[in-house]
N, C-alpha and C. Protein backbone atom coordinates (compact mmCIF):
# COMPACT_ATOMS: atom_id res chain seq x y z
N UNK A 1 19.60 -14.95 8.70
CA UNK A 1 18.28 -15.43 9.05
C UNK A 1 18.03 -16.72 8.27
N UNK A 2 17.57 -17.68 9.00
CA UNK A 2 17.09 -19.05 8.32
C UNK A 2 15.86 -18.88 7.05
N UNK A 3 15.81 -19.72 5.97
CA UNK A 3 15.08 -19.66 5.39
C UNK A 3 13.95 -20.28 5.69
N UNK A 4 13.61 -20.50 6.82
CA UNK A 4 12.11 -21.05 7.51
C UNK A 4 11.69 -19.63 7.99
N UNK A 5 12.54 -19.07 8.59
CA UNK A 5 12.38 -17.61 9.61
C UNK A 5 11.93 -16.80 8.78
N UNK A 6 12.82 -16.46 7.69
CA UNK A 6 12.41 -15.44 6.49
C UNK A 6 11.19 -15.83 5.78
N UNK A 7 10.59 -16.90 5.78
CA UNK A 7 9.56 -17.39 4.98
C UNK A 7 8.70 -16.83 6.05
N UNK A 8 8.54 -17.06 7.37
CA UNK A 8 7.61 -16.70 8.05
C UNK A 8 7.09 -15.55 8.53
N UNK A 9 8.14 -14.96 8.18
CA UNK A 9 8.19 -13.60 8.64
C UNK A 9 7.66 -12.99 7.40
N UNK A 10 7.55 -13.09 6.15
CA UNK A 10 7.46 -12.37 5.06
C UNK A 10 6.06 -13.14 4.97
N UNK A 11 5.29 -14.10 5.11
CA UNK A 11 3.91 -14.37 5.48
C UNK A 11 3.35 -13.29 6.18
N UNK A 12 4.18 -13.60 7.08
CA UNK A 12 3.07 -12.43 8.62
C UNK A 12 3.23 -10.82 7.67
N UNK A 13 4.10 -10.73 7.43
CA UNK A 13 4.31 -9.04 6.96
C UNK A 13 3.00 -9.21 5.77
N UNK A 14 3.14 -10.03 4.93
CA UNK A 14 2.45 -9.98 3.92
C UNK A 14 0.57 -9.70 4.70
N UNK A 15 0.13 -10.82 5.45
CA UNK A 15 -0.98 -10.57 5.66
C UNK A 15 -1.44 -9.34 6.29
N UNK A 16 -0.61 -8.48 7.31
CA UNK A 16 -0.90 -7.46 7.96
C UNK A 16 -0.63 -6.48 6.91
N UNK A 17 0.09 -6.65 5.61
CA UNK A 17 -0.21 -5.44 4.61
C UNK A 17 -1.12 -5.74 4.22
N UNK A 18 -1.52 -6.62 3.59
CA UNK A 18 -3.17 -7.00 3.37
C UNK A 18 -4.18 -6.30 4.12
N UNK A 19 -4.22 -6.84 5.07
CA UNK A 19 -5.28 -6.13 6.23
C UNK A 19 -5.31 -4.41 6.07
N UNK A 20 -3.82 -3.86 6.05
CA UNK A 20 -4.01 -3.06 6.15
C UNK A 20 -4.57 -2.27 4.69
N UNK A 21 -3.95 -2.91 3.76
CA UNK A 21 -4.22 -2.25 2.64
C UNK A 21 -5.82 -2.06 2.28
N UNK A 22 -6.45 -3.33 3.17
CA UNK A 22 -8.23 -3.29 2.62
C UNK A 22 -8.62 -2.10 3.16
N UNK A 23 -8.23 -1.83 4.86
CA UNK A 23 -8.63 -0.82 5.20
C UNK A 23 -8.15 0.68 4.36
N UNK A 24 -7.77 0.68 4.46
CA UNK A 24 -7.26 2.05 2.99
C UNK A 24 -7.72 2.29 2.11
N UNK A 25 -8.01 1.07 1.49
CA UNK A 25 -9.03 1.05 0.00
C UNK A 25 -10.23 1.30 0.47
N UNK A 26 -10.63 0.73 1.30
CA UNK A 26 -12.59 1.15 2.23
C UNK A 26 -12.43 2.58 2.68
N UNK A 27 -10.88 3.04 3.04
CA UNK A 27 -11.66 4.23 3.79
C UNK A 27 -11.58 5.53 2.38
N UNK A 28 -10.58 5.55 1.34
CA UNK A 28 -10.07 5.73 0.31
C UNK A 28 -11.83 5.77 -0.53
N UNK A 29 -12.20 4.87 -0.73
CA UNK A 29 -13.64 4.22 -1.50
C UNK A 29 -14.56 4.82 -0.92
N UNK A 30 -14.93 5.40 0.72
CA UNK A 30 -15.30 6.33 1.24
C UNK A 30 -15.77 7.49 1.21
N UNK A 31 -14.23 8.06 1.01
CA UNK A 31 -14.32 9.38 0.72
C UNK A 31 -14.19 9.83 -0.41
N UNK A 32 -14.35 9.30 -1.67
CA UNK A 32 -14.38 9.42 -2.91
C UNK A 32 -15.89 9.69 -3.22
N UNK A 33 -16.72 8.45 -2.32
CA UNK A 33 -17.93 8.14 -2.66
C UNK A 33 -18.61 9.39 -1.99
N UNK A 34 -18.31 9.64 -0.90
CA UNK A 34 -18.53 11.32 0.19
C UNK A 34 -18.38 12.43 -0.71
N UNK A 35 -17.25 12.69 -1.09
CA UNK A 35 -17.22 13.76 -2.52
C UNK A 35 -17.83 14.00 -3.42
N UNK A 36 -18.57 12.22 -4.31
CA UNK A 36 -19.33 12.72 -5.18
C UNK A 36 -20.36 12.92 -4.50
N UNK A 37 -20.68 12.83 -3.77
CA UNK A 37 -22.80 12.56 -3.39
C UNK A 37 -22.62 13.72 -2.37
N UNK A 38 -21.32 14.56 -2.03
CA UNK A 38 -21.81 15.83 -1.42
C UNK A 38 -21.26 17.05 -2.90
N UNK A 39 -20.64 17.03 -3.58
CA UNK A 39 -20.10 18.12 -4.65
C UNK A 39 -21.01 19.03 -5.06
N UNK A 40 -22.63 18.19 -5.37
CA UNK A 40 -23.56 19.31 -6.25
C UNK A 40 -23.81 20.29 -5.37
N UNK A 41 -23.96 19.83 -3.21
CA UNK A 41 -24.58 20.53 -3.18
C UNK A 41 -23.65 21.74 -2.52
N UNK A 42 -22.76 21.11 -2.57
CA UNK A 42 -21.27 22.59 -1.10
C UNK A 42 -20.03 23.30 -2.58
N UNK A 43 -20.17 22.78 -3.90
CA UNK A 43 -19.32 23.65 -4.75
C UNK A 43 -19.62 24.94 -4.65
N UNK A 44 -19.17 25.88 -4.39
CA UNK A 44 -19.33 27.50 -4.86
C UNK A 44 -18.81 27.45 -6.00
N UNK A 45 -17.93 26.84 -7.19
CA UNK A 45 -17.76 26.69 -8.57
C UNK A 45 -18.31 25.30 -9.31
N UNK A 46 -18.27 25.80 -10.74
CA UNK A 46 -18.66 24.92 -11.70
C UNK A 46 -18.02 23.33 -11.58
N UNK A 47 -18.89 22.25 -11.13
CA UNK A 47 -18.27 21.12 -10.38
C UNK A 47 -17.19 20.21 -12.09
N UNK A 48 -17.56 21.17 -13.07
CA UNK A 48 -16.66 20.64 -14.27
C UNK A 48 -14.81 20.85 -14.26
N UNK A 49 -14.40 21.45 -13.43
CA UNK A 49 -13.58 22.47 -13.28
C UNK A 49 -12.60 20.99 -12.24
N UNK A 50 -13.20 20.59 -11.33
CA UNK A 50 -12.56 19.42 -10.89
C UNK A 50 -14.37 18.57 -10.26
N UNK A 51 -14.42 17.30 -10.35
CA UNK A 51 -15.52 16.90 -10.09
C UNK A 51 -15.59 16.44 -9.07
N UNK A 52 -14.97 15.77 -8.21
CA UNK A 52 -14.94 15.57 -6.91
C UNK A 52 -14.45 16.87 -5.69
N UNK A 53 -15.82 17.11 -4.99
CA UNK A 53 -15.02 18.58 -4.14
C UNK A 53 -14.93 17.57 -2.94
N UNK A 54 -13.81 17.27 -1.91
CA UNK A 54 -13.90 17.06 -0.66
C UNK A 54 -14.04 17.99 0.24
N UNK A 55 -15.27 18.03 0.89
CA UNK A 55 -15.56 18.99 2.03
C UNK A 55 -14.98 18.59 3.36
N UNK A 56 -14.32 17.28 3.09
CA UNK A 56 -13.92 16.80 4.40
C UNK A 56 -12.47 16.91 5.05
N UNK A 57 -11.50 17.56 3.48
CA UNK A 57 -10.27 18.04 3.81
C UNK A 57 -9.81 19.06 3.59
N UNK A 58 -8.29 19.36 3.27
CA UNK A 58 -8.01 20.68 2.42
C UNK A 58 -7.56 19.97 1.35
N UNK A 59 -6.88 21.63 0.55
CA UNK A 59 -6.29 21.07 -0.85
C UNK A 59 -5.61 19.61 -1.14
N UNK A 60 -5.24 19.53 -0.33
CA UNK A 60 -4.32 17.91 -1.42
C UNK A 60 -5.24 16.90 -1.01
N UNK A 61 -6.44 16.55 -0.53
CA UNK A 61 -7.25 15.60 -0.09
C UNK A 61 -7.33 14.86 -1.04
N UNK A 62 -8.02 15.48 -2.24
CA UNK A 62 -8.24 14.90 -3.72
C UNK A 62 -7.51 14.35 -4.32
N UNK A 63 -5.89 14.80 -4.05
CA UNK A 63 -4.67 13.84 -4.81
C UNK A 63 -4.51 12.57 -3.94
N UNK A 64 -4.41 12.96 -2.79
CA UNK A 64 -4.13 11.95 -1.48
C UNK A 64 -4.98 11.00 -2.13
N UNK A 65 -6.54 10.86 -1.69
CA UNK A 65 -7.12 10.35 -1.46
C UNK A 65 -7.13 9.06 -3.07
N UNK A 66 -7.41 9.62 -3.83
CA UNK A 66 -7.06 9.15 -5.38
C UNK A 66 -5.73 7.83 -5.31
N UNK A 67 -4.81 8.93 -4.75
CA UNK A 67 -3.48 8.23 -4.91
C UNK A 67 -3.09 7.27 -4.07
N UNK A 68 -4.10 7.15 -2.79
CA UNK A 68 -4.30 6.01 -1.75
C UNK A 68 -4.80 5.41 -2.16
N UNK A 69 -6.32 5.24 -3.18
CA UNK A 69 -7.02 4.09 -3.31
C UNK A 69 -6.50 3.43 -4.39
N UNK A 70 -5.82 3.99 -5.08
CA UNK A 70 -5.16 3.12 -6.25
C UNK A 70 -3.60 2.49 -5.65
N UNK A 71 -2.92 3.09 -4.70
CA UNK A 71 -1.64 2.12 -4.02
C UNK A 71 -2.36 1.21 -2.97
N UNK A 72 -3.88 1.06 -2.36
CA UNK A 72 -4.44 0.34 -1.53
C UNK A 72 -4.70 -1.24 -3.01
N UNK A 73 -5.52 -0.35 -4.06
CA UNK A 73 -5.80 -1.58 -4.86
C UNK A 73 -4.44 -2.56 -4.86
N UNK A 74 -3.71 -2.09 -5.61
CA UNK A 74 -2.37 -2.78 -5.88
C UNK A 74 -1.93 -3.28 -4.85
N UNK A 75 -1.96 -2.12 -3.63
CA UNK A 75 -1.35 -2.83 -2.38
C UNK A 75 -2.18 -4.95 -2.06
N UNK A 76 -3.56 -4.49 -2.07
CA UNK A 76 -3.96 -5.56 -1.96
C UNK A 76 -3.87 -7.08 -3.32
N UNK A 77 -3.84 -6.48 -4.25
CA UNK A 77 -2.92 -7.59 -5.47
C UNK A 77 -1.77 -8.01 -5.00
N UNK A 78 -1.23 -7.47 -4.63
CA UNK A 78 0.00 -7.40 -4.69
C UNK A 78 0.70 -8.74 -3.28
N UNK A 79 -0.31 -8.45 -2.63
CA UNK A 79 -0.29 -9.41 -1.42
C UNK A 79 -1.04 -10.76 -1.17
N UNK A 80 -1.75 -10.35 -1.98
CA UNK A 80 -2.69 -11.62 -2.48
C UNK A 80 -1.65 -12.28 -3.29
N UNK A 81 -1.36 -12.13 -4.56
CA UNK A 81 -0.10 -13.05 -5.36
C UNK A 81 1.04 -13.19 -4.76
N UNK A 82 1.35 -12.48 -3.66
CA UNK A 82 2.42 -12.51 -2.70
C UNK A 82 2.41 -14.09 -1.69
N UNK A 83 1.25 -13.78 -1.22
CA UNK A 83 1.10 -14.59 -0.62
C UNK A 83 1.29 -16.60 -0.91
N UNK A 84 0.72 -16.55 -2.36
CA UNK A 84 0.87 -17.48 -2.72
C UNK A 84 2.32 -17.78 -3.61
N UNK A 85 2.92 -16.92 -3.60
CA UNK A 85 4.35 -16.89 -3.95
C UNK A 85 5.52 -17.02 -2.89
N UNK A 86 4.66 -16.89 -1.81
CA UNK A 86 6.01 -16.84 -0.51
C UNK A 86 5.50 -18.45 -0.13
N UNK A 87 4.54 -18.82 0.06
CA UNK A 87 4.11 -20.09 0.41
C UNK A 87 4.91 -20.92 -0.87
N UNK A 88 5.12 -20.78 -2.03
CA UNK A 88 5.61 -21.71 -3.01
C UNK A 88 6.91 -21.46 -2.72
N UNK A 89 7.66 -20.61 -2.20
CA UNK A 89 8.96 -20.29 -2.07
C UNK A 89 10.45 -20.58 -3.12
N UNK A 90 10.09 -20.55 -4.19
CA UNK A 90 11.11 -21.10 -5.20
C UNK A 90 11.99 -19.49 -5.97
N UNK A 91 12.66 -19.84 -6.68
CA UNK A 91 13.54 -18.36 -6.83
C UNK A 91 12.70 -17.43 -8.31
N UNK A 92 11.94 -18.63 -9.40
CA UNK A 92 10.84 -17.37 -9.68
C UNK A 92 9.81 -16.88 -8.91
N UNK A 93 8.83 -17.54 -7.95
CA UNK A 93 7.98 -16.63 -7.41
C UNK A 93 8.26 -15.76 -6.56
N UNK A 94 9.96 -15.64 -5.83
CA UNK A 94 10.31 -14.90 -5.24
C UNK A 94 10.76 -13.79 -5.77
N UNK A 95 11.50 -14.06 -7.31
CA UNK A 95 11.41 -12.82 -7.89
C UNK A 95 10.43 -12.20 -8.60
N UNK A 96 9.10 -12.73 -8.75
CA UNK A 96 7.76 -12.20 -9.03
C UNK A 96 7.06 -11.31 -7.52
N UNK A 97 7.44 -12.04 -6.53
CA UNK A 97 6.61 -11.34 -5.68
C UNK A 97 7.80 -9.94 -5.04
N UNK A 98 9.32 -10.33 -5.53
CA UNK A 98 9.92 -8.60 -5.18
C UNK A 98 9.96 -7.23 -6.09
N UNK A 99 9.65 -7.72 -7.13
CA UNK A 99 9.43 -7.26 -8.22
C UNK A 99 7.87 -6.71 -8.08
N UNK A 100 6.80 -6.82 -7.60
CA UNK A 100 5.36 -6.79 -7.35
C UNK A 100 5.51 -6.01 -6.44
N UNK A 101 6.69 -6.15 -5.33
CA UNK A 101 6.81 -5.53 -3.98
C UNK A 101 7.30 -3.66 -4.03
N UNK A 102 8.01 -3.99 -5.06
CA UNK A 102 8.85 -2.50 -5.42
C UNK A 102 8.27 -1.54 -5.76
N UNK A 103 6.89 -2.02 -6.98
CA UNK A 103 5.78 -1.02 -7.50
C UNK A 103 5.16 -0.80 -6.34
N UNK A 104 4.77 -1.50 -5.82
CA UNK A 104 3.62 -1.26 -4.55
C UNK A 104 4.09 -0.40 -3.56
N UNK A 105 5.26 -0.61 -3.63
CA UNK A 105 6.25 0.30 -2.63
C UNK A 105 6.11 1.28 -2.52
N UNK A 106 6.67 1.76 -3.93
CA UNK A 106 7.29 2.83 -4.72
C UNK A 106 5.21 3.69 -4.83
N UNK A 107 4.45 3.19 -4.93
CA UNK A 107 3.00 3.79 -5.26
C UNK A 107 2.31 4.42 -3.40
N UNK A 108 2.90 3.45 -2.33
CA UNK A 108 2.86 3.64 -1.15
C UNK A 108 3.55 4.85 -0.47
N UNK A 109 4.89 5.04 -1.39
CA UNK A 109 5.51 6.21 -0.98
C UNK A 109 4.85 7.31 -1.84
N UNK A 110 4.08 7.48 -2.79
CA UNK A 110 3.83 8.53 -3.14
C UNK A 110 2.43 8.88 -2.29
N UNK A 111 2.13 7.78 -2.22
CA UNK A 111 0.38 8.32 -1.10
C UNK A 111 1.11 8.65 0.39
N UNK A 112 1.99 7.89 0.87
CA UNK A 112 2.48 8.97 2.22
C UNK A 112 3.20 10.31 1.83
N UNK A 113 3.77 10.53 0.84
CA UNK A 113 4.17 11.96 0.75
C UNK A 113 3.19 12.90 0.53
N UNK A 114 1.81 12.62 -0.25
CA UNK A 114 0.48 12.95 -0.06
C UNK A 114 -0.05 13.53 1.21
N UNK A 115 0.17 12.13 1.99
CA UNK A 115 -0.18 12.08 3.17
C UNK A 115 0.12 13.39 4.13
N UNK A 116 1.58 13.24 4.04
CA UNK A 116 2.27 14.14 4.98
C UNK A 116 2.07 15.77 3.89
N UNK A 117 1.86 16.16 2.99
CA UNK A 117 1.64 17.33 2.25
C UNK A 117 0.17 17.66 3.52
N UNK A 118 -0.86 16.62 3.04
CA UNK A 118 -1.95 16.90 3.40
C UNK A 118 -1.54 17.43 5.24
N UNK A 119 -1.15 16.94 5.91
CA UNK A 119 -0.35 17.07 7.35
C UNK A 119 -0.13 18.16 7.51
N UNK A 120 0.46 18.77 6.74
CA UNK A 120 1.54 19.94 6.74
C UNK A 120 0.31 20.95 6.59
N UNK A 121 -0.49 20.66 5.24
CA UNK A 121 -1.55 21.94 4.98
C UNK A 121 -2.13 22.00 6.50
N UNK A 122 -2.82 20.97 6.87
CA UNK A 122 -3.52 21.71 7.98
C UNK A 122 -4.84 20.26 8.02
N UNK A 123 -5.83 21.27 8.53
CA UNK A 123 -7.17 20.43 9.18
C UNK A 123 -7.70 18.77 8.19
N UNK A 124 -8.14 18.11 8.82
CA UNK A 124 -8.92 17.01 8.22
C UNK A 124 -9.81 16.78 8.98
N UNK A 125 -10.62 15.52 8.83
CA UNK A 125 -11.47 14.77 9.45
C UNK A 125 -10.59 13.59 9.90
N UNK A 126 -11.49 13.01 10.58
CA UNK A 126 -10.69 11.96 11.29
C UNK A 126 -10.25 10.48 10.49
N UNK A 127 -11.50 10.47 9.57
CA UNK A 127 -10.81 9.64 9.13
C UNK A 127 -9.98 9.32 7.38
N UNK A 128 -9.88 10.64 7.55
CA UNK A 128 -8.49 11.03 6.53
C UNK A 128 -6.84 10.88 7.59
N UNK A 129 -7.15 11.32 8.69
CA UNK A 129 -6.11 10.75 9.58
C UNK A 129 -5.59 9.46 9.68
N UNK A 130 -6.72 8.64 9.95
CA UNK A 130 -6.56 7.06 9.75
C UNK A 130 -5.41 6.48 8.87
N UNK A 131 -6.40 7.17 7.54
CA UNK A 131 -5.86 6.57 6.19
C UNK A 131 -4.19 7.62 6.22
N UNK A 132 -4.19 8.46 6.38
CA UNK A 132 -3.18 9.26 6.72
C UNK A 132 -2.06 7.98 7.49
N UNK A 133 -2.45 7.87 8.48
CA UNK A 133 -1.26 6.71 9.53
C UNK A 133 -0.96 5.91 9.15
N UNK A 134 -1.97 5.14 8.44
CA UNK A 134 -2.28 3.63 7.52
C UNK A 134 -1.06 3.80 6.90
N UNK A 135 -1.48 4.65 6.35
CA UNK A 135 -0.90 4.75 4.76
C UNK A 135 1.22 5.11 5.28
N UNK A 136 1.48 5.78 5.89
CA UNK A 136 2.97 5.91 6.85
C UNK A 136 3.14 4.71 6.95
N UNK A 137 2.28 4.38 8.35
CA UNK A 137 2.53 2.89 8.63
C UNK A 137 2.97 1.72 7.53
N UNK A 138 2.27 1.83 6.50
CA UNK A 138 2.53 0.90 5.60
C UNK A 138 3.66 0.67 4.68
N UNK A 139 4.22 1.92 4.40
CA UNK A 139 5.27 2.31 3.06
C UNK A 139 6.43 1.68 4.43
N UNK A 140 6.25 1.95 5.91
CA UNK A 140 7.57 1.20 6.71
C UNK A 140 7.04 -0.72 6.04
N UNK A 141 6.19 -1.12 6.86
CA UNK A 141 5.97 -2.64 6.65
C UNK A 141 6.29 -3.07 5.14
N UNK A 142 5.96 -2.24 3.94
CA UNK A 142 6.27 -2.82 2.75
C UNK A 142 7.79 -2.82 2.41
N UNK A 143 8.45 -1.71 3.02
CA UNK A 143 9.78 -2.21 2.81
C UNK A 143 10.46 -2.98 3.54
N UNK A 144 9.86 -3.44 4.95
CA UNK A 144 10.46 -4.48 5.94
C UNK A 144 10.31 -5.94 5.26
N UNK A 145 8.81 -5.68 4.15
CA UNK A 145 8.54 -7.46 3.60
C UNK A 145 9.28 -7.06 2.08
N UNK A 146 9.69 -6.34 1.68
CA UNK A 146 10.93 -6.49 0.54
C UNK A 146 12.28 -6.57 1.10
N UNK A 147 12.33 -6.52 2.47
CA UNK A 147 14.35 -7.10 2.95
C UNK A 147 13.91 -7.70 2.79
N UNK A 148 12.61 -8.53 3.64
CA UNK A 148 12.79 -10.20 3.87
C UNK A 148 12.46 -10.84 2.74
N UNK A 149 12.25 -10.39 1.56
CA UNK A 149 11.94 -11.14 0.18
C UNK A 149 13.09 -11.52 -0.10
N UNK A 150 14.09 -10.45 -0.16
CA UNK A 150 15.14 -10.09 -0.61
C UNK A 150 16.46 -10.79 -0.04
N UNK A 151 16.15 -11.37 1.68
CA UNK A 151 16.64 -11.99 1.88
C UNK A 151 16.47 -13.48 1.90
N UNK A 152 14.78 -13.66 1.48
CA UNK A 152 14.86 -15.08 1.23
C UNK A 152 15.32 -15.42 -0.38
N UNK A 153 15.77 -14.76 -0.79
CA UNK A 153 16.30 -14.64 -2.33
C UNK A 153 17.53 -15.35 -2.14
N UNK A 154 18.70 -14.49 -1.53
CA UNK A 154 19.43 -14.48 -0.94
C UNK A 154 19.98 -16.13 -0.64
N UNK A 155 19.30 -16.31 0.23
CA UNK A 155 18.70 -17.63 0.82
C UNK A 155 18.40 -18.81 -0.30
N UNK A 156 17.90 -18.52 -1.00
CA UNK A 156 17.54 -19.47 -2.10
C UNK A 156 18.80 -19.56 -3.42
N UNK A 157 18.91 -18.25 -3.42
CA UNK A 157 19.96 -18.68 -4.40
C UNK A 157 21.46 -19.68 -3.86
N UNK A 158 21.86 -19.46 -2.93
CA UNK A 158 22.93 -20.08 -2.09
C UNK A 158 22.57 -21.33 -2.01
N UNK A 159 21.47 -21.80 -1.38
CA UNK A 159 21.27 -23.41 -1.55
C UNK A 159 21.08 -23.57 -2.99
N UNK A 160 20.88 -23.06 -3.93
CA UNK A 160 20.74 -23.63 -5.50
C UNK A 160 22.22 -23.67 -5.91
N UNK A 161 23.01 -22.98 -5.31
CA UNK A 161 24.56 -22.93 -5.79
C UNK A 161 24.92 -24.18 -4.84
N UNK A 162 25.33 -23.94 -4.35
CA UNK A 162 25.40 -24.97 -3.47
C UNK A 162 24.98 -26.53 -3.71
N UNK A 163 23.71 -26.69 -4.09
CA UNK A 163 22.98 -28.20 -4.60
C UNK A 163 22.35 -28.48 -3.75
N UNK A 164 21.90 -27.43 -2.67
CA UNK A 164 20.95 -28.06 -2.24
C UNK A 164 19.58 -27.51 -2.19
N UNK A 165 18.56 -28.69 -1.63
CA UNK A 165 17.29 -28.38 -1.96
C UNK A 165 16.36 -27.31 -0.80
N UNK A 166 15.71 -26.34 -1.61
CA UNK A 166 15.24 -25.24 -0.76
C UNK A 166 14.18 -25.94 -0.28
């Protein structure tokens, strides 16, 4: 792949993780905010015991949900400095932004294994589903924009061996 192609392509990936990641964090920020301001009144136990009750899922909602809005935060850092690292295209910001890419990754796969736990238990609301798909959907796109980091690396280092200019 050309290093114009790979640059462009790892733009586009980058912004549609963006996009997607805001939505995750809003719906994530949601149902956190749903938990506390319903807990006092639907706990049948002492709300000290765990403080957020979600009435809106089953058991793993609370890990899920936690563990989405904090791989959504990052997700969205992560694409934001991305962004302006794929636009500079040189071989440190490329290894700043694959290196940025791997955590985010690696935090994406633990909220879809969440995800799919939560799946497996059983019932939700709908829009724990969302964030549910989002969140699948995404751990694929973040590793499609770490090949293409990886191959504009690739890419960059060869013209620096080489002598010529990226």
């Amino acid at each position: 792949m050309a290093s114009g192609a790979t640059k462009v392509m790892a733009f586009t990936l980058l912004i549609l993780n963006l996009l997607m990641y805001v939505i995750v964090t809003i719906i994530a920020g949601w149902a956190i905010n749903y938990g506390i301001e319903h807990t006092p009144t639907t706990v049948p136990i002492p709300a000290h015991i765990f403080p957020i009750y979600f009435p809106i899922g089953n058991m793993a909602t609370g890990f899920f949900v936690i563990v989405s809005l904090i791989a959504g935060l990052v997700g969205i850092a992560t694409s934001v400095s991305g962004i302006g690292n794929v636009l500079q295209w040189n071989l440190s910001n490329l290894l700043s932004s694959a290196s940025s890419s791997i955590l985010t990754w690696s935090l994406t796969l633990l909220a879809m294994g969440l995800a799919c736990k939560e799946i497996n238990i059983g019932w939700r609301d709908a829009n724990l589903r969302t964030m549910e798909v989002l969140t699948i959907i995404l751990s694929g796109t973040q590793l499609f924009y770490m090949g293409t980091i990886h191959a504009g690396l690739t890419n960059v280092i060869g013209l620096q061996r080489s002598g010529g200019t990226v």
